[in-house]
C-alpha atoms as a PDB file:
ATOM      1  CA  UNK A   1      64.209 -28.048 -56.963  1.00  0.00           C
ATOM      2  CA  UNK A   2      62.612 -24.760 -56.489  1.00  0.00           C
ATOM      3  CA  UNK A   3      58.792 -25.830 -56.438  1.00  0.00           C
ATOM      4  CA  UNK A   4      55.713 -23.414 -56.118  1.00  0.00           C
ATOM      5  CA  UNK A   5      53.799 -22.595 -53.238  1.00  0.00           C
ATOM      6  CA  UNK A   6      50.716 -23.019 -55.171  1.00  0.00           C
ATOM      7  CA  UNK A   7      52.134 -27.212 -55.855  1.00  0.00           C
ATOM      8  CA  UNK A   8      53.085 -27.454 -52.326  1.00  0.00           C
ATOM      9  CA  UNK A   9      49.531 -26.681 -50.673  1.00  0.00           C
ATOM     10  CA  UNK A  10      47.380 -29.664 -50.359  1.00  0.00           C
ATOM     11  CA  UNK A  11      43.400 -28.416 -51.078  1.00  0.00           C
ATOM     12  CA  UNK A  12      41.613 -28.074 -47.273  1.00  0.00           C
ATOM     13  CA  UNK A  13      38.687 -29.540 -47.234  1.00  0.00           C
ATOM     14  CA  UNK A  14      35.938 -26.814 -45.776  1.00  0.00           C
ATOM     15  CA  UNK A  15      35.034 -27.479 -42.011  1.00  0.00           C
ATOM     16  CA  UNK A  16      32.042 -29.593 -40.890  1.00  0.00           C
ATOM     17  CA  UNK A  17      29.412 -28.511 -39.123  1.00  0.00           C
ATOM     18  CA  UNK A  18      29.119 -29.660 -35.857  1.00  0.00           C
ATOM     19  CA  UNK A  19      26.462 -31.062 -34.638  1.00  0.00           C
ATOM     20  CA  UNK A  20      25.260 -30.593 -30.426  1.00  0.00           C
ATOM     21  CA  UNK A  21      23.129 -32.529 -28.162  1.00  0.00           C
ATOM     22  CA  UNK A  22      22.040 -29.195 -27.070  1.00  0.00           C
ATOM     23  CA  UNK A  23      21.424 -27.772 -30.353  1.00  0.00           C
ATOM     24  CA  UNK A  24      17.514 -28.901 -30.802  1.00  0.00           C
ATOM     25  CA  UNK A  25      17.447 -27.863 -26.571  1.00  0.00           C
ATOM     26  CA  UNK A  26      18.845 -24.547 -27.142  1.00  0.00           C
ATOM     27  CA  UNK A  27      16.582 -23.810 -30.439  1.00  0.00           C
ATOM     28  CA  UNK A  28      13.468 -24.763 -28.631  1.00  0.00           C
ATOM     29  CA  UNK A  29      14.442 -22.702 -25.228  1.00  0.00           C
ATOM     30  CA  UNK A  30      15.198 -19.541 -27.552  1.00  0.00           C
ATOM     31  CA  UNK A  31      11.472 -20.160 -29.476  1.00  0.00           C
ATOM     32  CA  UNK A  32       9.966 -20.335 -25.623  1.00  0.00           C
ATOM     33  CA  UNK A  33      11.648 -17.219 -25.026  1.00  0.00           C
ATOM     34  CA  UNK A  34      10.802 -15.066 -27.607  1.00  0.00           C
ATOM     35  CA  UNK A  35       7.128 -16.112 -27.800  1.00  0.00           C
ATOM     36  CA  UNK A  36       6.854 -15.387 -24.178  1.00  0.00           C
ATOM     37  CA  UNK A  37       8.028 -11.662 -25.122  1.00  0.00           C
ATOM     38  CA  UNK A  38       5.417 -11.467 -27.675  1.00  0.00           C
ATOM     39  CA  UNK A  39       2.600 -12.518 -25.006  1.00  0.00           C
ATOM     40  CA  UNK A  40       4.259  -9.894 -22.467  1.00  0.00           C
ATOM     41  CA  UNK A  41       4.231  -7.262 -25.234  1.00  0.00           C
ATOM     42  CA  UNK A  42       0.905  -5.729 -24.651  1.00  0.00           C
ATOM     43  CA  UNK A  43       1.618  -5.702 -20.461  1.00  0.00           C
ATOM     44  CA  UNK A  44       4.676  -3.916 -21.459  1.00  0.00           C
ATOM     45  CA  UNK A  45       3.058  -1.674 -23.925  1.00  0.00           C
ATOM     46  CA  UNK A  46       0.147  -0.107 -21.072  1.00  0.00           C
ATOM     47  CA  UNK A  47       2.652  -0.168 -18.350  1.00  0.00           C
ATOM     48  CA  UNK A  48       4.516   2.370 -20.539  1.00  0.00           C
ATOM     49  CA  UNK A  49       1.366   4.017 -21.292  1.00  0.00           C
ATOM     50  CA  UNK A  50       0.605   3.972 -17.844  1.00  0.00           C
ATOM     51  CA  UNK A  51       3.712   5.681 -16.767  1.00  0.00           C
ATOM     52  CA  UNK A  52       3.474   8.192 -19.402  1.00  0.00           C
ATOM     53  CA  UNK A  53       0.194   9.253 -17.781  1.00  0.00           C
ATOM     54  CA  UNK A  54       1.500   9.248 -14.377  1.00  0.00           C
ATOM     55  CA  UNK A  55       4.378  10.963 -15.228  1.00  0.00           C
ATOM     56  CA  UNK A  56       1.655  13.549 -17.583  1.00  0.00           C
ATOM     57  CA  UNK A  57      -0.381  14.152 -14.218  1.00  0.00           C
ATOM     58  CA  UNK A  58       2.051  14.407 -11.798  1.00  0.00           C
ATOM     59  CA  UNK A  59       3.233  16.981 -14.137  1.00  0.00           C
ATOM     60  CA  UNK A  60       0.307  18.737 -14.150  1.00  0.00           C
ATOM     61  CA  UNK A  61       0.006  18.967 -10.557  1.00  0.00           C
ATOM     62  CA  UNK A  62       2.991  20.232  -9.972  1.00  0.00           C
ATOM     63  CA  UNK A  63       2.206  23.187 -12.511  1.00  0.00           C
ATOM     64  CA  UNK A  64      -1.130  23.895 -11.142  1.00  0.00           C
ATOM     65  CA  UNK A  65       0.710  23.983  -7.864  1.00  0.00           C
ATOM     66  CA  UNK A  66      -1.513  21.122  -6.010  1.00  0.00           C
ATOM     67  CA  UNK A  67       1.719  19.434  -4.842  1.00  0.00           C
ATOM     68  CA  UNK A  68       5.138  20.801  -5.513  1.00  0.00           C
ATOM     69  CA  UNK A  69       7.972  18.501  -6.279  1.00  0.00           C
ATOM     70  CA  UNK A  70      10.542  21.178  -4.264  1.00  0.00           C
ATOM     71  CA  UNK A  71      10.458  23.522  -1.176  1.00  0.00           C
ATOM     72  CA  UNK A  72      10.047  26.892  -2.675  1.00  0.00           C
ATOM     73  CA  UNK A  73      12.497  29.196  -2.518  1.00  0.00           C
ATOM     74  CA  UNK A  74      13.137  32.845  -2.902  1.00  0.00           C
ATOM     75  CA  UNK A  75       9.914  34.773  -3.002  1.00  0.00           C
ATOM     76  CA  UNK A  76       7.935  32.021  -2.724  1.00  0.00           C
ATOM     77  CA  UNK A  77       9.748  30.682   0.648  1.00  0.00           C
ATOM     78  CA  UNK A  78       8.916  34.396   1.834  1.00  0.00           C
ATOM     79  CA  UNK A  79       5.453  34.354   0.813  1.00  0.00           C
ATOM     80  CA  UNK A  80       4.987  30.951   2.898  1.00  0.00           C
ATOM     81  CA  UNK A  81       6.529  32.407   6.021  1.00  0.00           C
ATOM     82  CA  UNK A  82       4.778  35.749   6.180  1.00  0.00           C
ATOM     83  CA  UNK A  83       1.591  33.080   5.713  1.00  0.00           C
ATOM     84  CA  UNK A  84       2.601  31.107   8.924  1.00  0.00           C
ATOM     85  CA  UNK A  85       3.676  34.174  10.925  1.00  0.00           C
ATOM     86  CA  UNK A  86      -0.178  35.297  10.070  1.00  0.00           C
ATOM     87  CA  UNK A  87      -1.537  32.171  11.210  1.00  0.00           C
ATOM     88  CA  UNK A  88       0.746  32.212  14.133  1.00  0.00           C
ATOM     89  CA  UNK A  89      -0.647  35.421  15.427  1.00  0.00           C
ATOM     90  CA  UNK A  90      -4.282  34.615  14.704  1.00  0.00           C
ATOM     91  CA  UNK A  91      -3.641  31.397  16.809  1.00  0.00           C
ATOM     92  CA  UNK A  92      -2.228  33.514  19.281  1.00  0.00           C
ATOM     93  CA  UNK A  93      -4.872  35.632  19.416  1.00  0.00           C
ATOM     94  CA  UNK A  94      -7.509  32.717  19.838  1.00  0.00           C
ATOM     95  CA  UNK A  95      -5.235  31.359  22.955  1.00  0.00           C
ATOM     96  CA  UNK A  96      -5.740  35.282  24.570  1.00  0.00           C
ATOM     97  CA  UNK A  97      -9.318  34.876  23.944  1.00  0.00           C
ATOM     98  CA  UNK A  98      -9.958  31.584  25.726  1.00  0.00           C
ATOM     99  CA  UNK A  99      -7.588  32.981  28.901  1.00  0.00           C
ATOM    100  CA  UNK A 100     -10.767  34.971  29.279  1.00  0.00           C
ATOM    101  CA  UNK A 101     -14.028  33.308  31.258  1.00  0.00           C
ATOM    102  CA  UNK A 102     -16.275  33.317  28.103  1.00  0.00           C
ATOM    103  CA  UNK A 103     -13.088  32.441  26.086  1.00  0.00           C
ATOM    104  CA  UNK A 104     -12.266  29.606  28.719  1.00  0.00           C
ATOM    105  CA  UNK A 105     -16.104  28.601  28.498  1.00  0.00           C
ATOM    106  CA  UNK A 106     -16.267  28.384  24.660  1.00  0.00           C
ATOM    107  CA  UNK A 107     -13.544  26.285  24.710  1.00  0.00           C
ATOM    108  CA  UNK A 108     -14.249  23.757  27.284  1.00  0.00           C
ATOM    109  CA  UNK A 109     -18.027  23.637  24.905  1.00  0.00           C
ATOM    110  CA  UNK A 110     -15.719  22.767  22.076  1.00  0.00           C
ATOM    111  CA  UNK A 111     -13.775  20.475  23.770  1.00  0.00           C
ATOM    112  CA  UNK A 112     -16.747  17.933  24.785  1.00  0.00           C
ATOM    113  CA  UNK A 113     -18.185  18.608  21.649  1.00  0.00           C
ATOM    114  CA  UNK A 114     -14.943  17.168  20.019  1.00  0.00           C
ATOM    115  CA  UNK A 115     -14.740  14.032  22.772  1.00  0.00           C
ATOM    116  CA  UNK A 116     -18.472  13.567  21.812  1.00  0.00           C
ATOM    117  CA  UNK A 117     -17.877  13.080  18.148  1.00  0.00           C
ATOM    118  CA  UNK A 118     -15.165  10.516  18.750  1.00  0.00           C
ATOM    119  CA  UNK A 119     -16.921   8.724  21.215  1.00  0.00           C
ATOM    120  CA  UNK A 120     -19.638   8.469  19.252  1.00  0.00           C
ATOM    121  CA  UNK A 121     -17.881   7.718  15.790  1.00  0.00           C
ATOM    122  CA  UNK A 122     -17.464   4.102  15.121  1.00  0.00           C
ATOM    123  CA  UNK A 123     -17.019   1.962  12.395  1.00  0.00           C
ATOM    124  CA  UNK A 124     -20.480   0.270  11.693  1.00  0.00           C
ATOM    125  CA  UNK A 125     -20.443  -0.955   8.019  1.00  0.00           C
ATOM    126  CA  UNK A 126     -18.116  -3.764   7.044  1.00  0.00           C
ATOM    127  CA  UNK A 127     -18.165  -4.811   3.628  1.00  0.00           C
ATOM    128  CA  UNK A 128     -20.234  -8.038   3.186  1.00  0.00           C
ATOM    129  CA  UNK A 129     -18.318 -11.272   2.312  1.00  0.00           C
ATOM    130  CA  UNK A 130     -14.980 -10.280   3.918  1.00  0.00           C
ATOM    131  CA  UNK A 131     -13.119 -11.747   6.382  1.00  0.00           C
ATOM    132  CA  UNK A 132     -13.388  -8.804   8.764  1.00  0.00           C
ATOM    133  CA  UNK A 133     -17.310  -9.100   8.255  1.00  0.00           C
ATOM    134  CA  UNK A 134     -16.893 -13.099   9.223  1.00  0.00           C
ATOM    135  CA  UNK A 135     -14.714 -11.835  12.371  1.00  0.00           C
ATOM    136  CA  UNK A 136     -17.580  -9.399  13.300  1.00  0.00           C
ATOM    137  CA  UNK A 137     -20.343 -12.078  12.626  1.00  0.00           C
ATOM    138  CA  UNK A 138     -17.648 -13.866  15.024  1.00  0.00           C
ATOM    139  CA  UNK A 139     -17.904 -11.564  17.752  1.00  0.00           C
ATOM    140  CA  UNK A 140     -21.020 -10.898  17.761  1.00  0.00           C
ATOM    141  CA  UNK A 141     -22.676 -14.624  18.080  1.00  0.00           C
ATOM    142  CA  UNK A 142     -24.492 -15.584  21.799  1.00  0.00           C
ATOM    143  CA  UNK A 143     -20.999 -17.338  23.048  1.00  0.00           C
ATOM    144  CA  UNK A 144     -18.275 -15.215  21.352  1.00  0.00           C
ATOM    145  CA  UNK A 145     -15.402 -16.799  19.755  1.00  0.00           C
ATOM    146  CA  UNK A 146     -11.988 -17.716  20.542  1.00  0.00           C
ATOM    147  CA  UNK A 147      -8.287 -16.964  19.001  1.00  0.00           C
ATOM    148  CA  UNK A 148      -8.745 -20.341  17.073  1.00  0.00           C
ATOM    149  CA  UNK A 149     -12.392 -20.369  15.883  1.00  0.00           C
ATOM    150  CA  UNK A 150     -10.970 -17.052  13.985  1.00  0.00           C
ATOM    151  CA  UNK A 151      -7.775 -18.505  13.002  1.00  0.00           C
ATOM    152  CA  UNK A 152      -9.974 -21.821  11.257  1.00  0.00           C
ATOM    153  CA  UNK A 153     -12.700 -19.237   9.669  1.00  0.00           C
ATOM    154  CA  UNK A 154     -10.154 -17.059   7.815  1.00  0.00           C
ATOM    155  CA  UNK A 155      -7.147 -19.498   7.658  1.00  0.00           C
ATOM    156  CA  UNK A 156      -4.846 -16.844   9.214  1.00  0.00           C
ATOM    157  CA  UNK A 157      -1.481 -18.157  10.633  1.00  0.00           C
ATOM    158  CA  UNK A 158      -2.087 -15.098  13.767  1.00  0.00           C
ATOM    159  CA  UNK A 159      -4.780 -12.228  14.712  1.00  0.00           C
ATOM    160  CA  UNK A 160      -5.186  -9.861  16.892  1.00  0.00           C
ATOM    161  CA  UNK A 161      -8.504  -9.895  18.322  1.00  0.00           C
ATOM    162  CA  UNK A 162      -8.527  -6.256  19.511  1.00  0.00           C
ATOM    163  CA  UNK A 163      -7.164  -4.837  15.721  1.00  0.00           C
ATOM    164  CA  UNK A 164      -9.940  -6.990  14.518  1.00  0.00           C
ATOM    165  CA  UNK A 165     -12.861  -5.993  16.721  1.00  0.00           C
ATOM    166  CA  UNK A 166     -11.942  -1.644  15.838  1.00  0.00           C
ATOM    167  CA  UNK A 167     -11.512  -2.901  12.223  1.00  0.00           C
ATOM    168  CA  UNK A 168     -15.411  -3.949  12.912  1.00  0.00           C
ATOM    169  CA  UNK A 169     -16.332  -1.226  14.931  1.00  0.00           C
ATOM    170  CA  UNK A 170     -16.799  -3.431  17.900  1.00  0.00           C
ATOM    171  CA  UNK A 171     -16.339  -3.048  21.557  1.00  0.00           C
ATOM    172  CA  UNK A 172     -14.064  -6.344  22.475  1.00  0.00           C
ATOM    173  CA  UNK A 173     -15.344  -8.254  25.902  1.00  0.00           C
ATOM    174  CA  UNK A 174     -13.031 -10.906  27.480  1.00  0.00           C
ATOM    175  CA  UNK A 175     -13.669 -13.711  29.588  1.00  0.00           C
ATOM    176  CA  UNK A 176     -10.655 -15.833  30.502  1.00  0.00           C
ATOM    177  CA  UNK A 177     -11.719 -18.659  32.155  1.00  0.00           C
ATOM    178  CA  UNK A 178      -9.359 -21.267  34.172  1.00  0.00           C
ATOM    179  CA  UNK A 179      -8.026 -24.172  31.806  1.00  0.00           C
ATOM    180  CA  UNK A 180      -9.803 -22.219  28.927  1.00  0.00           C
ATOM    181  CA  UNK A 181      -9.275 -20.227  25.835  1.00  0.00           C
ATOM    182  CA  UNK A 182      -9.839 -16.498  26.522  1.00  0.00           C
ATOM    183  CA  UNK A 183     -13.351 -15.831  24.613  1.00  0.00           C
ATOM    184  CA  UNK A 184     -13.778 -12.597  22.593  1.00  0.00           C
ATOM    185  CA  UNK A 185     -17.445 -11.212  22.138  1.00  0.00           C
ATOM    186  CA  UNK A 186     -18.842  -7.436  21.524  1.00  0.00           C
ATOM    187  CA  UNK A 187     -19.539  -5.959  24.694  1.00  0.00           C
ATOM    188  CA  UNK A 188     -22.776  -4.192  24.617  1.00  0.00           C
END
Protein backbone atom coordinates (compact mmCIF):
# COMPACT_ATOMS: atom_id res chain seq x y z
CA UNK A 1 0.00 0.00 0.00
CA UNK A 2 2.84 2.18 0.87
CA UNK A 3 3.54 3.87 -2.65
CA UNK A 4 6.41 6.43 -3.46
CA UNK A 5 6.25 9.98 -3.66
CA UNK A 6 8.20 9.88 -6.76
CA UNK A 7 4.87 7.36 -8.36
CA UNK A 8 2.43 9.63 -6.85
CA UNK A 9 3.55 13.02 -8.65
CA UNK A 10 2.02 13.49 -11.97
CA UNK A 11 4.93 15.33 -14.44
CA UNK A 12 3.87 19.41 -14.58
CA UNK A 13 3.93 20.52 -17.66
CA UNK A 14 6.29 23.91 -17.74
CA UNK A 15 4.15 27.21 -17.82
CA UNK A 16 3.17 29.02 -21.05
CA UNK A 17 4.09 32.12 -21.93
CA UNK A 18 1.61 34.55 -21.97
CA UNK A 19 0.98 36.48 -24.50
CA UNK A 20 -0.43 40.63 -24.02
CA UNK A 21 -2.23 42.97 -26.19
CA UNK A 22 0.12 45.40 -24.74
CA UNK A 23 3.17 43.50 -25.23
CA UNK A 24 4.13 44.82 -28.98
CA UNK A 25 2.68 48.56 -27.30
CA UNK A 26 4.90 48.37 -24.41
CA UNK A 27 8.11 47.10 -26.56
CA UNK A 28 7.68 49.88 -29.01
CA UNK A 29 7.02 52.72 -26.14
CA UNK A 30 10.31 51.41 -24.30
CA UNK A 31 12.37 51.59 -28.00
CA UNK A 32 10.79 55.41 -28.23
CA UNK A 33 12.12 55.96 -24.94
CA UNK A 34 15.44 54.96 -24.98
CA UNK A 35 16.23 56.38 -28.44
CA UNK A 36 14.96 59.65 -27.26
CA UNK A 37 17.76 59.40 -24.39
CA UNK A 38 20.32 58.75 -26.93
CA UNK A 39 19.24 62.03 -28.99
CA UNK A 40 19.18 64.00 -25.50
CA UNK A 41 22.63 62.57 -24.68
CA UNK A 42 24.79 65.21 -26.13
CA UNK A 43 22.30 68.22 -24.47
CA UNK A 44 22.93 66.37 -21.35
CA UNK A 45 26.57 65.89 -21.89
CA UNK A 46 27.38 70.15 -22.41
CA UNK A 47 24.88 71.03 -19.83
CA UNK A 48 27.20 69.07 -17.48
CA UNK A 49 30.09 70.57 -19.09
CA UNK A 50 28.52 73.72 -18.78
CA UNK A 51 27.98 73.50 -15.12
CA UNK A 52 31.35 72.25 -14.50
CA UNK A 53 32.59 75.56 -15.92
CA UNK A 54 30.25 77.62 -14.04
CA UNK A 55 30.83 75.96 -11.06
CA UNK A 56 35.10 76.24 -12.20
CA UNK A 57 34.58 80.18 -12.50
CA UNK A 58 32.51 80.94 -9.86
CA UNK A 59 35.20 79.22 -8.05
CA UNK A 60 37.69 81.24 -9.22
CA UNK A 61 36.06 84.35 -8.37
CA UNK A 62 35.50 83.66 -5.19
CA UNK A 63 39.37 82.90 -4.70
CA UNK A 64 40.51 85.93 -6.44
CA UNK A 65 38.09 87.65 -4.13
CA UNK A 66 35.86 89.43 -7.03
CA UNK A 67 32.68 88.20 -5.28
CA UNK A 68 32.69 86.31 -2.05
CA UNK A 69 30.25 83.55 -1.47
CA UNK A 70 30.14 84.65 2.61
CA UNK A 71 30.28 87.87 4.76
CA UNK A 72 33.76 87.88 6.06
CA UNK A 73 34.41 87.43 9.33
CA UNK A 74 37.08 87.88 11.89
CA UNK A 75 39.86 90.03 10.57
CA UNK A 76 38.45 90.45 7.50
CA UNK A 77 34.93 91.83 8.97
CA UNK A 78 37.41 94.32 10.86
CA UNK A 79 39.30 95.27 7.94
CA UNK A 80 35.84 96.17 6.12
CA UNK A 81 34.65 98.32 8.98
CA UNK A 82 37.76 100.35 9.68
CA UNK A 83 37.29 100.82 5.55
CA UNK A 84 33.71 102.29 5.99
CA UNK A 85 34.50 104.26 9.17
CA UNK A 86 37.33 105.89 6.69
CA UNK A 87 34.94 106.58 4.10
CA UNK A 88 32.50 107.77 6.63
CA UNK A 89 34.76 110.48 7.82
CA UNK A 90 36.00 111.53 4.40
CA UNK A 91 32.22 111.93 3.52
CA UNK A 92 31.92 113.82 6.51
CA UNK A 93 34.49 115.92 5.80
CA UNK A 94 33.14 116.75 2.18
CA UNK A 95 29.56 117.68 3.92
CA UNK A 96 31.83 120.41 6.30
CA UNK A 97 33.29 121.63 3.18
CA UNK A 98 30.15 122.41 1.20
CA UNK A 99 28.55 124.16 4.67
CA UNK A 100 31.10 126.69 3.55
CA UNK A 101 30.12 129.46 0.61
CA UNK A 102 32.70 128.09 -1.92
CA UNK A 103 31.85 124.56 -0.56
CA UNK A 104 28.00 125.42 -0.93
CA UNK A 105 28.91 126.91 -4.50
CA UNK A 106 30.85 123.85 -5.77
CA UNK A 107 28.17 121.86 -4.94
CA UNK A 108 25.20 123.54 -6.30
CA UNK A 109 27.89 123.54 -9.87
CA UNK A 110 27.82 119.82 -9.38
CA UNK A 111 24.43 119.49 -8.83
CA UNK A 112 23.18 121.08 -12.33
CA UNK A 113 25.93 119.50 -13.85
CA UNK A 114 24.43 116.10 -12.68
CA UNK A 115 20.54 117.27 -13.66
CA UNK A 116 22.20 118.28 -17.02
CA UNK A 117 23.55 114.88 -17.83
CA UNK A 118 20.23 113.21 -17.15
CA UNK A 119 18.29 115.56 -18.89
CA UNK A 120 20.23 115.31 -21.62
CA UNK A 121 20.81 111.40 -21.66
CA UNK A 122 18.30 109.57 -23.67
CA UNK A 123 17.98 106.51 -25.33
CA UNK A 124 18.48 107.22 -29.15
CA UNK A 125 19.51 103.88 -30.83
CA UNK A 126 17.00 101.07 -30.99
CA UNK A 127 18.06 98.03 -32.56
CA UNK A 128 16.71 97.78 -36.17
CA UNK A 129 14.00 95.13 -36.87
CA UNK A 130 12.55 95.00 -33.33
CA UNK A 131 9.40 95.59 -32.14
CA UNK A 132 10.43 98.52 -29.96
CA UNK A 133 12.05 100.04 -33.24
CA UNK A 134 8.39 99.41 -35.05
CA UNK A 135 6.78 101.20 -31.81
CA UNK A 136 9.25 104.14 -32.29
CA UNK A 137 8.72 104.23 -36.16
CA UNK A 138 5.03 104.24 -34.55
CA UNK A 139 5.40 107.25 -32.65
CA UNK A 140 7.14 109.06 -34.61
CA UNK A 141 4.85 109.06 -38.00
CA UNK A 142 2.88 112.69 -38.97
CA UNK A 143 -0.49 111.38 -37.03
CA UNK A 144 0.90 109.24 -34.15
CA UNK A 145 -0.58 106.01 -33.34
CA UNK A 146 -3.05 104.61 -31.09
CA UNK A 147 -3.15 101.69 -28.25
CA UNK A 148 -4.46 99.37 -31.11
CA UNK A 149 -2.38 100.28 -34.21
CA UNK A 150 0.53 99.01 -31.66
CA UNK A 151 -1.31 96.15 -30.36
CA UNK A 152 -1.97 94.89 -34.47
CA UNK A 153 1.89 95.78 -35.41
CA UNK A 154 3.48 93.63 -32.68
CA UNK A 155 0.54 91.23 -31.89
CA UNK A 156 0.77 92.09 -28.16
CA UNK A 157 -2.31 91.11 -26.01
CA UNK A 158 -1.45 94.85 -23.82
CA UNK A 159 1.26 97.85 -23.90
CA UNK A 160 2.03 100.52 -22.22
CA UNK A 161 2.57 103.36 -24.38
CA UNK A 162 4.66 105.41 -21.91
CA UNK A 163 7.19 102.09 -21.03
CA UNK A 164 7.34 101.91 -24.74
CA UNK A 165 8.08 105.48 -25.78
CA UNK A 166 11.42 105.59 -22.72
CA UNK A 167 12.24 102.09 -24.10
CA UNK A 168 12.65 104.34 -27.50
CA UNK A 169 13.98 107.25 -26.04
CA UNK A 170 10.94 109.22 -26.92
CA UNK A 171 9.09 112.03 -25.38
CA UNK A 172 5.24 110.62 -25.37
CA UNK A 173 2.50 113.47 -26.58
CA UNK A 174 -1.24 112.75 -25.99
CA UNK A 175 -4.20 113.94 -27.58
CA UNK A 176 -7.48 112.50 -26.32
CA UNK A 177 -10.04 113.53 -28.38
CA UNK A 178 -14.00 113.16 -27.61
CA UNK A 179 -15.45 109.71 -28.95
CA UNK A 180 -11.74 108.89 -29.90
CA UNK A 181 -8.82 106.72 -29.13
CA UNK A 182 -6.18 108.68 -27.15
CA UNK A 183 -3.26 109.15 -29.92
CA UNK A 184 0.40 108.71 -28.85
CA UNK A 185 3.14 110.64 -30.93
CA UNK A 186 6.84 111.99 -29.90
CA UNK A 187 6.53 115.34 -28.71
CA UNK A 188 9.19 117.47 -30.13
Amino acid sequence: MAKSKKAARLPVPPPKKTTSILSPAVAEMRARVEAEKAAQAPARKALAKAKREGAKAKAAAVASGATRAMPPSGKDAEAVIRAARKANAKADKKLAQAKTPKGKARVKRALAAIAKAKATKRITAVKAGTKAALIGDLLRRKGGCTNADVLAATGWPTVSMPVQAAACGIKLGREKLPGKPTRYFEER
